[in-house]
PDB file of N, CA and C in Angstrom:
ATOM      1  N   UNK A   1     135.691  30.418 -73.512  1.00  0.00           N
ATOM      2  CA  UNK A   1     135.368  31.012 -74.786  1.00  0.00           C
ATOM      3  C   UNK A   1     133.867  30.936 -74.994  1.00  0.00           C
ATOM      4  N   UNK A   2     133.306  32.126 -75.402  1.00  0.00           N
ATOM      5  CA  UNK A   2     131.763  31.941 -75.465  1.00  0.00           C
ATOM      6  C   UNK A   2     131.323  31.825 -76.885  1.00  0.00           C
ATOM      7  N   UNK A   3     130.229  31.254 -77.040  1.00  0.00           N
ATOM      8  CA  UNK A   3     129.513  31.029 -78.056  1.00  0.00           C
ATOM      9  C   UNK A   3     129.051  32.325 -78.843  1.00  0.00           C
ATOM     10  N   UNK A   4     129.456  32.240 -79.954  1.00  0.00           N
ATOM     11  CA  UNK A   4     128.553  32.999 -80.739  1.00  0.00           C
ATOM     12  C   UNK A   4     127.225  32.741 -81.379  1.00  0.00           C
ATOM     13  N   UNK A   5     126.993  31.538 -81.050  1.00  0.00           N
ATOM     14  CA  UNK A   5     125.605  30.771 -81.881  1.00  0.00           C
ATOM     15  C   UNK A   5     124.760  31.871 -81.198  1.00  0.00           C
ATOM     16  N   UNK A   6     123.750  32.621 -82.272  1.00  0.00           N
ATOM     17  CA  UNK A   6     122.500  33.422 -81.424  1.00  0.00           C
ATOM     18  C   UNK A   6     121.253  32.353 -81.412  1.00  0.00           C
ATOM     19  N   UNK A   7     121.115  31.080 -81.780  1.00  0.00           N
ATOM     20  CA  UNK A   7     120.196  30.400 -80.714  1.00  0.00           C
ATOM     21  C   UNK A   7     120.761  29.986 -79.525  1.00  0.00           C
ATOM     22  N   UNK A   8     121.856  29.714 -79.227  1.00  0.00           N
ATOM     23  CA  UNK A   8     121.882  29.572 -77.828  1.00  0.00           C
ATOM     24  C   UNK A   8     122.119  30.747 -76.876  1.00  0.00           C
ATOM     25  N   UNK A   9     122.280  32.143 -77.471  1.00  0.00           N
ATOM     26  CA  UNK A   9     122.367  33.180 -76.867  1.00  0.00           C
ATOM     27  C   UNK A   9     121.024  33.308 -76.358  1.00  0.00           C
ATOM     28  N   UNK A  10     119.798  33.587 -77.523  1.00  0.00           N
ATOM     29  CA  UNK A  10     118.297  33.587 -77.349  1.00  0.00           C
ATOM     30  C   UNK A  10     118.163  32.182 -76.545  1.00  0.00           C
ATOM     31  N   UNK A  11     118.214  31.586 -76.527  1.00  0.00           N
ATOM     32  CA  UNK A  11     117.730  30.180 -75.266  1.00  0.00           C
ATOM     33  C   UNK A  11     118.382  30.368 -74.124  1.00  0.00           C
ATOM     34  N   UNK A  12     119.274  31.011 -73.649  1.00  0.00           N
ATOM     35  CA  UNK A  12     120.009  31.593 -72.685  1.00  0.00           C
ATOM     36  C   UNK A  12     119.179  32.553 -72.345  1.00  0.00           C
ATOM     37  N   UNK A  13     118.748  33.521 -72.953  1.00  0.00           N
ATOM     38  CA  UNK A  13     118.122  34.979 -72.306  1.00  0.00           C
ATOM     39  C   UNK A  13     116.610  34.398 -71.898  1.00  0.00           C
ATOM     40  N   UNK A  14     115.862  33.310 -72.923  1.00  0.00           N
ATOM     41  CA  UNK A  14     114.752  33.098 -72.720  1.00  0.00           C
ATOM     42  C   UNK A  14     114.725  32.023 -71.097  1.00  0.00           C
ATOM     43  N   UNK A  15     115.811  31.852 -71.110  1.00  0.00           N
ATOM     44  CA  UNK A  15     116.136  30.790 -69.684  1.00  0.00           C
ATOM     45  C   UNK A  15     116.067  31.750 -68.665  1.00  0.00           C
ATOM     46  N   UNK A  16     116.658  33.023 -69.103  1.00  0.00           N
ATOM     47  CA  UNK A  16     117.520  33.813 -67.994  1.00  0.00           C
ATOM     48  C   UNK A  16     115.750  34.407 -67.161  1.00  0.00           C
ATOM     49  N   UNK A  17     114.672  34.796 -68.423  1.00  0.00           N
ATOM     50  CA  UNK A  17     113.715  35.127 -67.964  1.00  0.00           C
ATOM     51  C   UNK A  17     112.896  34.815 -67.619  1.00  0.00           C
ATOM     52  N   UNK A  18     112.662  33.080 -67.996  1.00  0.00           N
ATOM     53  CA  UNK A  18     111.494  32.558 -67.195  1.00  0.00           C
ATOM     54  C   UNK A  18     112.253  32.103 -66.077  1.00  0.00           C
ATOM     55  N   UNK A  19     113.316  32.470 -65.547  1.00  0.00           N
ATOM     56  CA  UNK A  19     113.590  32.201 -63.930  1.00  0.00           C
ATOM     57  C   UNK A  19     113.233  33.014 -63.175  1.00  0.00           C
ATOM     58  N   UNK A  20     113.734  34.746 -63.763  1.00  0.00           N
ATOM     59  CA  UNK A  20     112.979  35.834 -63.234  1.00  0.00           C
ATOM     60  C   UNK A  20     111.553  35.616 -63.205  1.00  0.00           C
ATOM     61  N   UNK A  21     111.098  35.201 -64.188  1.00  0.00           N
ATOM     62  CA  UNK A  21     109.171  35.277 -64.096  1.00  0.00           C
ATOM     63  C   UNK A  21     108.679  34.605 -62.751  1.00  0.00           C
ATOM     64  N   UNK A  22     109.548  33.204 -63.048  1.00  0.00           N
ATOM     65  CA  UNK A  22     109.270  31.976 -61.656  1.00  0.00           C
ATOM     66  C   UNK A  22     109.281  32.721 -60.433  1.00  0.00           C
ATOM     67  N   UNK A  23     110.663  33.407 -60.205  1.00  0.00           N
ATOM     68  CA  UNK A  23     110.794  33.834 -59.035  1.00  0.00           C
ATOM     69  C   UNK A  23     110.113  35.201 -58.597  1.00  0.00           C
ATOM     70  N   UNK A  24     109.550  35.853 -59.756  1.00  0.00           N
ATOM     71  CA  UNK A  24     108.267  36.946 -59.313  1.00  0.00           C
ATOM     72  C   UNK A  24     106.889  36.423 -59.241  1.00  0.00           C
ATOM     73  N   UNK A  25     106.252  35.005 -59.375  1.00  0.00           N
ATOM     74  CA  UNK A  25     105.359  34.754 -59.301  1.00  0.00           C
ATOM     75  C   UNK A  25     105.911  33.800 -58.058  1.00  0.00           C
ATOM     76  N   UNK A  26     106.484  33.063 -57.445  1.00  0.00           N
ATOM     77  CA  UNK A  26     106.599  32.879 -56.184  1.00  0.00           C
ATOM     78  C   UNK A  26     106.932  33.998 -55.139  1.00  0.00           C
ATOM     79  N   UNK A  27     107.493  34.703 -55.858  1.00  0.00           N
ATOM     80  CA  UNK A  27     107.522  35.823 -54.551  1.00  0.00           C
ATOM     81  C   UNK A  27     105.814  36.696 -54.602  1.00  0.00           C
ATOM     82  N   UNK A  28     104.944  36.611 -55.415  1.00  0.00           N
ATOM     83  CA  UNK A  28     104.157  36.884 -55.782  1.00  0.00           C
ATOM     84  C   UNK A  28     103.267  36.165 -54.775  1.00  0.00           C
ATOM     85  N   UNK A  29     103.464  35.082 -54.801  1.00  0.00           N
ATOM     86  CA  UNK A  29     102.589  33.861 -54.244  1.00  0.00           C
ATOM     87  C   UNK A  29     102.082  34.345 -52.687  1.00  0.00           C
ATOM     88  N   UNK A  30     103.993  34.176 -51.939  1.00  0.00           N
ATOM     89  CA  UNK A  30     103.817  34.273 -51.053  1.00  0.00           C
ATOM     90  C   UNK A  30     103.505  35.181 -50.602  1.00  0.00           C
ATOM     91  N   UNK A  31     103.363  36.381 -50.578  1.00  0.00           N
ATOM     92  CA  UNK A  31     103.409  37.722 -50.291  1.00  0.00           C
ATOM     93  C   UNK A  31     101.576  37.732 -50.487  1.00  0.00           C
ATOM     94  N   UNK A  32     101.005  37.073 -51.328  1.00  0.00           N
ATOM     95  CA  UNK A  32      99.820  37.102 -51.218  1.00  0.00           C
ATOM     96  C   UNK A  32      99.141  35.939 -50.700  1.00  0.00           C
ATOM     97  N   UNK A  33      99.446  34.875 -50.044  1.00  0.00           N
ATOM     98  CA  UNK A  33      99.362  34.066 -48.897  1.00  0.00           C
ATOM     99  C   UNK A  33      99.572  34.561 -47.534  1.00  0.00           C
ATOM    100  N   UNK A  34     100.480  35.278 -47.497  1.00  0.00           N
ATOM    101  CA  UNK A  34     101.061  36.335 -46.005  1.00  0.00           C
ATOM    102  C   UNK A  34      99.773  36.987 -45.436  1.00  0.00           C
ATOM    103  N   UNK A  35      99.752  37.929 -47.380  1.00  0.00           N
ATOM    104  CA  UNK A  35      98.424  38.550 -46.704  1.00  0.00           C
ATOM    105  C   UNK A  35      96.894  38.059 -46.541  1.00  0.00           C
ATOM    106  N   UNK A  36      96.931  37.173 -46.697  1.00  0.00           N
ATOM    107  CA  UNK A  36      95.739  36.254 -46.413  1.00  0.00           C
ATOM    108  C   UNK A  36      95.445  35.650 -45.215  1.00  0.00           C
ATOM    109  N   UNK A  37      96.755  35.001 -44.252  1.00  0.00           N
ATOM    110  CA  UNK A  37      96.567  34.562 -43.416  1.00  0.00           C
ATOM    111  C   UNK A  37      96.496  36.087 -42.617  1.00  0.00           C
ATOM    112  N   UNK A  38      97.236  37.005 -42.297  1.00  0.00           N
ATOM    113  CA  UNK A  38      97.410  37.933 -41.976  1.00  0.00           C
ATOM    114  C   UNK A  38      95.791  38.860 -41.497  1.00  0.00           C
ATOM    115  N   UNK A  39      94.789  38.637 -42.709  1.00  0.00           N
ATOM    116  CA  UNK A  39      93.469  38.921 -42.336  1.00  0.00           C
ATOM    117  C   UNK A  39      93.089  37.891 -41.623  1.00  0.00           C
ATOM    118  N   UNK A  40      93.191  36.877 -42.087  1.00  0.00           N
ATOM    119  CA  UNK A  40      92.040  35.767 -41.115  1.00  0.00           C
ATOM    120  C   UNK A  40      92.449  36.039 -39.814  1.00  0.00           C
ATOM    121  N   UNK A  41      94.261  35.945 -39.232  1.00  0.00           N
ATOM    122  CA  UNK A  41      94.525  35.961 -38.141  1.00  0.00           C
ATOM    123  C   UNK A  41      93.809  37.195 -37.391  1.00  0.00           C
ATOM    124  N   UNK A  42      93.886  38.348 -38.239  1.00  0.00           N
ATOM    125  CA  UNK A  42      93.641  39.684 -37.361  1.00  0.00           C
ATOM    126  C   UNK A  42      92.166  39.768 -37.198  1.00  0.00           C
ATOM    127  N   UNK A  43      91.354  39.183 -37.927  1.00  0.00           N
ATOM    128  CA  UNK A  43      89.548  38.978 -37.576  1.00  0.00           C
ATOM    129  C   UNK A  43      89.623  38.239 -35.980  1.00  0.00           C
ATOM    130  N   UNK A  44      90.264  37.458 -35.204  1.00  0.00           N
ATOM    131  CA  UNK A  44      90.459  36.544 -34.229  1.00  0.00           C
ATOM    132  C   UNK A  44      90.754  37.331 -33.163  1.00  0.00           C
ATOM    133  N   UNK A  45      90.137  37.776 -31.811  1.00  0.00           N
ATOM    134  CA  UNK A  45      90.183  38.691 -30.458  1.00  0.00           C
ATOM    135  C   UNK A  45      91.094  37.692 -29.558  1.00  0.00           C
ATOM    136  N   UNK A  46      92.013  38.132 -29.811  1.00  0.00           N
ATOM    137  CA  UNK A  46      93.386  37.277 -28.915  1.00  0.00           C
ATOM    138  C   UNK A  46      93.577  38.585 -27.523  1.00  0.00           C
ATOM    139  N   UNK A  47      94.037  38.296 -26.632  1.00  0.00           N
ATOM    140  CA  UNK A  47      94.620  39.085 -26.008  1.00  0.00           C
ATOM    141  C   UNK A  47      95.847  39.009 -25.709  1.00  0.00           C
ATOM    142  N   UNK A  48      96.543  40.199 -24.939  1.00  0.00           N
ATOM    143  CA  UNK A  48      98.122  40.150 -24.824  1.00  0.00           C
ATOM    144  C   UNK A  48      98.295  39.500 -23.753  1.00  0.00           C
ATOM    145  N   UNK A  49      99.542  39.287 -23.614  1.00  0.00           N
ATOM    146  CA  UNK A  49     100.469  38.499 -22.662  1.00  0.00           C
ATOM    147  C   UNK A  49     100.197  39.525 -21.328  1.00  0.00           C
ATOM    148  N   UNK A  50     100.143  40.332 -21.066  1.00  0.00           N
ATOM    149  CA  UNK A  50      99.907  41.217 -20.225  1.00  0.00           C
ATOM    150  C   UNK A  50      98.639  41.114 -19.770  1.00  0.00           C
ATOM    151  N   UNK A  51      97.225  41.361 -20.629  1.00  0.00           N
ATOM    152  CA  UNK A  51      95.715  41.051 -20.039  1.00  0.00           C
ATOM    153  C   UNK A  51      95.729  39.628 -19.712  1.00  0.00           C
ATOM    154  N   UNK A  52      96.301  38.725 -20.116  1.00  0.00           N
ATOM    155  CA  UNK A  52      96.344  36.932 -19.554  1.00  0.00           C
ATOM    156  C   UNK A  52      97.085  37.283 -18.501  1.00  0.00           C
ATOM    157  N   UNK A  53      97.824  37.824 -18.055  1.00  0.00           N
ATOM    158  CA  UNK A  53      98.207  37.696 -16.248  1.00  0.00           C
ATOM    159  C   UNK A  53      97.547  38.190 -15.299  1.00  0.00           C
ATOM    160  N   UNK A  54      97.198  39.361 -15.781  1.00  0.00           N
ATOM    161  CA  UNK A  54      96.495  40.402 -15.001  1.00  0.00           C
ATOM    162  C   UNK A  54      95.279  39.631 -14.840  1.00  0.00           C
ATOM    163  N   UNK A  55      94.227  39.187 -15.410  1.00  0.00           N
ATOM    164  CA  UNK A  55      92.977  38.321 -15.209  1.00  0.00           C
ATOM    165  C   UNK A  55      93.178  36.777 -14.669  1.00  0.00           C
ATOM    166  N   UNK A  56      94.593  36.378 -14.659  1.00  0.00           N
ATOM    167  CA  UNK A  56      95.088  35.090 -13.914  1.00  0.00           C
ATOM    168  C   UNK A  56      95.332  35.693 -12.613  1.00  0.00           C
ATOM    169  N   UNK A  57      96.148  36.410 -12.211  1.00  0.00           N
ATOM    170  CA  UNK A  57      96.130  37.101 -10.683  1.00  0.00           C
ATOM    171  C   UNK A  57      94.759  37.676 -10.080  1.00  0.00           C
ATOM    172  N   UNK A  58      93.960  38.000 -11.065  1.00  0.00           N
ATOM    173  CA  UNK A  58      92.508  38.206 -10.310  1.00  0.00           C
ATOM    174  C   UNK A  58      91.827  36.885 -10.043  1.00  0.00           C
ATOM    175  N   UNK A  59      91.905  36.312 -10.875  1.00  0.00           N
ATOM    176  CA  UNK A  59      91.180  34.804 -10.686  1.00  0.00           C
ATOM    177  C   UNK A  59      91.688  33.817  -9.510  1.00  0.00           C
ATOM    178  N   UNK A  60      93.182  34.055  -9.015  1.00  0.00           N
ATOM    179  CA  UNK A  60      93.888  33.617  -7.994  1.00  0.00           C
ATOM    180  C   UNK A  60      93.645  34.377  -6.816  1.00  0.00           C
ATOM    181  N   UNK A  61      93.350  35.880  -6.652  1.00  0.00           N
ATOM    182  CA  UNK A  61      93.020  36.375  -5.700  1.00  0.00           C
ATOM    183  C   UNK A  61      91.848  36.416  -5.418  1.00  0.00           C
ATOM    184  N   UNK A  62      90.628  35.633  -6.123  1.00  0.00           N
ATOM    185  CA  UNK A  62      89.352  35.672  -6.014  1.00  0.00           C
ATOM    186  C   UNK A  62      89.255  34.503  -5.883  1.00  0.00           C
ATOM    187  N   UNK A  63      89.701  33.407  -5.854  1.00  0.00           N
ATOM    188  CA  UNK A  63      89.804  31.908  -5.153  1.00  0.00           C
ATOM    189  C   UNK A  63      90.135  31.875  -4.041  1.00  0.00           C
ATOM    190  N   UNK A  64      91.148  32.970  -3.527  1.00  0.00           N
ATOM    191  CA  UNK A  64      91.717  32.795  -2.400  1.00  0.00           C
ATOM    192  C   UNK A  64      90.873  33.429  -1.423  1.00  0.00           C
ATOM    193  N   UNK A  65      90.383  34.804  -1.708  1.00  0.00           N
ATOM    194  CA  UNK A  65      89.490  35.195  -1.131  1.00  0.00           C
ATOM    195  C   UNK A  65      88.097  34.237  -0.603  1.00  0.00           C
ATOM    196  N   UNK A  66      87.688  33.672  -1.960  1.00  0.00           N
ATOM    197  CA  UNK A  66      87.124  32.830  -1.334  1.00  0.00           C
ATOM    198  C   UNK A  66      87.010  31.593  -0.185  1.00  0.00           C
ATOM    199  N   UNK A  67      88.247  30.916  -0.877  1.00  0.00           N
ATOM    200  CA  UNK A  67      88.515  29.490   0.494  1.00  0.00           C
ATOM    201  C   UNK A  67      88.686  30.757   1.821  1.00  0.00           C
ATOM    202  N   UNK A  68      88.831  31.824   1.753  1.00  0.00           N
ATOM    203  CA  UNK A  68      88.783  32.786   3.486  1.00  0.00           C
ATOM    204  C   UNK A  68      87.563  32.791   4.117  1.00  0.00           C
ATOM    205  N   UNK A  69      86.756  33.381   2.983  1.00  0.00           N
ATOM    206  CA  UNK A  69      85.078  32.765   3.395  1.00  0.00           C
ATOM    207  C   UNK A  69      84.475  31.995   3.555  1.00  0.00           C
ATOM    208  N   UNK A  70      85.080  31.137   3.130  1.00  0.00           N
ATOM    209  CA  UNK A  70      84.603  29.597   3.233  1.00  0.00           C
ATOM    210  C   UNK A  70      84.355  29.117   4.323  1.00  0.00           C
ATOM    211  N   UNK A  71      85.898  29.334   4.912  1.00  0.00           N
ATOM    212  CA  UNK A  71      86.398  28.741   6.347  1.00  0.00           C
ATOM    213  C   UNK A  71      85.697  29.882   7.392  1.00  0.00           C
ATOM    214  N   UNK A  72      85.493  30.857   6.949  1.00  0.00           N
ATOM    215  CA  UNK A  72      84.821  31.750   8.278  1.00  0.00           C
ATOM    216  C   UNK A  72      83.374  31.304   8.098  1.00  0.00           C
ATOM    217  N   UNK A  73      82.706  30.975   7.224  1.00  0.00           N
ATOM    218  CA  UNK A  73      81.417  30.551   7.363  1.00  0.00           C
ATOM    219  C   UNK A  73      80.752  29.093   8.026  1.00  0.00           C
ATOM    220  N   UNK A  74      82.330  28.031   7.628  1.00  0.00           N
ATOM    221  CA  UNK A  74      82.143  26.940   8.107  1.00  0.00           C
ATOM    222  C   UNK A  74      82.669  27.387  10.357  1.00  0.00           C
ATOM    223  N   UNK A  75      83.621  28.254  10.134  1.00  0.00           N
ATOM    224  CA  UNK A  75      83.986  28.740  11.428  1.00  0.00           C
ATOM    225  C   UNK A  75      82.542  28.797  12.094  1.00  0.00           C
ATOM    226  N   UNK A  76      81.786  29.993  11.386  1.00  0.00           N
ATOM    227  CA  UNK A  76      80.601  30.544  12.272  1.00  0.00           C
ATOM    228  C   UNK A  76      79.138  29.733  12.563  1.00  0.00           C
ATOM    229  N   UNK A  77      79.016  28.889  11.284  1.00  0.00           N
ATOM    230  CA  UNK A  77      78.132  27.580  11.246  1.00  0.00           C
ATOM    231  C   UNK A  77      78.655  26.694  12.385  1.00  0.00           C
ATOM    232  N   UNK A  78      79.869  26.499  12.878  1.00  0.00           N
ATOM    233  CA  UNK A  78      79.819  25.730  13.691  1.00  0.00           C
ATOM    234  C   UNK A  78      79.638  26.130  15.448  1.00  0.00           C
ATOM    235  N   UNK A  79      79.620  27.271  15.261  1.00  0.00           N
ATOM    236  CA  UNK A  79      79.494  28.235  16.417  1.00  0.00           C
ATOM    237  C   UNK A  79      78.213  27.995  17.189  1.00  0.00           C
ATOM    238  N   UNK A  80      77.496  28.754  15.689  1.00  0.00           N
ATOM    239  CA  UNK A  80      76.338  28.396  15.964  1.00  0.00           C
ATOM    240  C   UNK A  80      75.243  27.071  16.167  1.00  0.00           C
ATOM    241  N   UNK A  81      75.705  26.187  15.567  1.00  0.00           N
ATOM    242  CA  UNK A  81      75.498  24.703  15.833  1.00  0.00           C
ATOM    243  C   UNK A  81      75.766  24.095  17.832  1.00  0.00           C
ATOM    244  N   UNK A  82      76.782  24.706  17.964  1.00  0.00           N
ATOM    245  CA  UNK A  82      77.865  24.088  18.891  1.00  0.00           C
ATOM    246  C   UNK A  82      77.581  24.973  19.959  1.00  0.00           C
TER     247      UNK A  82
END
């Protein structure tokens, strides 16, 4: 059975709306925290998962290349020594 008292009707509606308010100023909040980090992050030159392999397989094939030269130079230094 509900109340007919209209102060607790009005303290009911005034309840009903500062929950709505709460929950539009937290959704408020976050949504403008999102977009905040959202700039800082995107000012930051990250690269993709794709350019980090591709420049790891060059860096591995340009080590390797090297220890080849290495050993042919220590090869031919000793040639010539010997």
């Amino acid at each position: 059975m509900q109340s007919e008292n209209p102060l607790i009707a009005d303290f009911v509606k005034l309840m009903n709306s500062a929950a709505g308010t709460f929950a539009g100023m937290t959704r408020e909040a976050r949504d403008s925290a999102r977009e905040r980090v959202r700039e800082a992050v995107g000012g930051f030159d990250f690269v993709s998962r794709e350019e980090f392999d591709a420049v790891k397989a060059m860096a591995a094939k340009a080590r390797d290349e090297n220890e080849a030269l290495a050993a042919r130079l220590d090869a031919l230094e000793a040639k010539v020594k010997g």
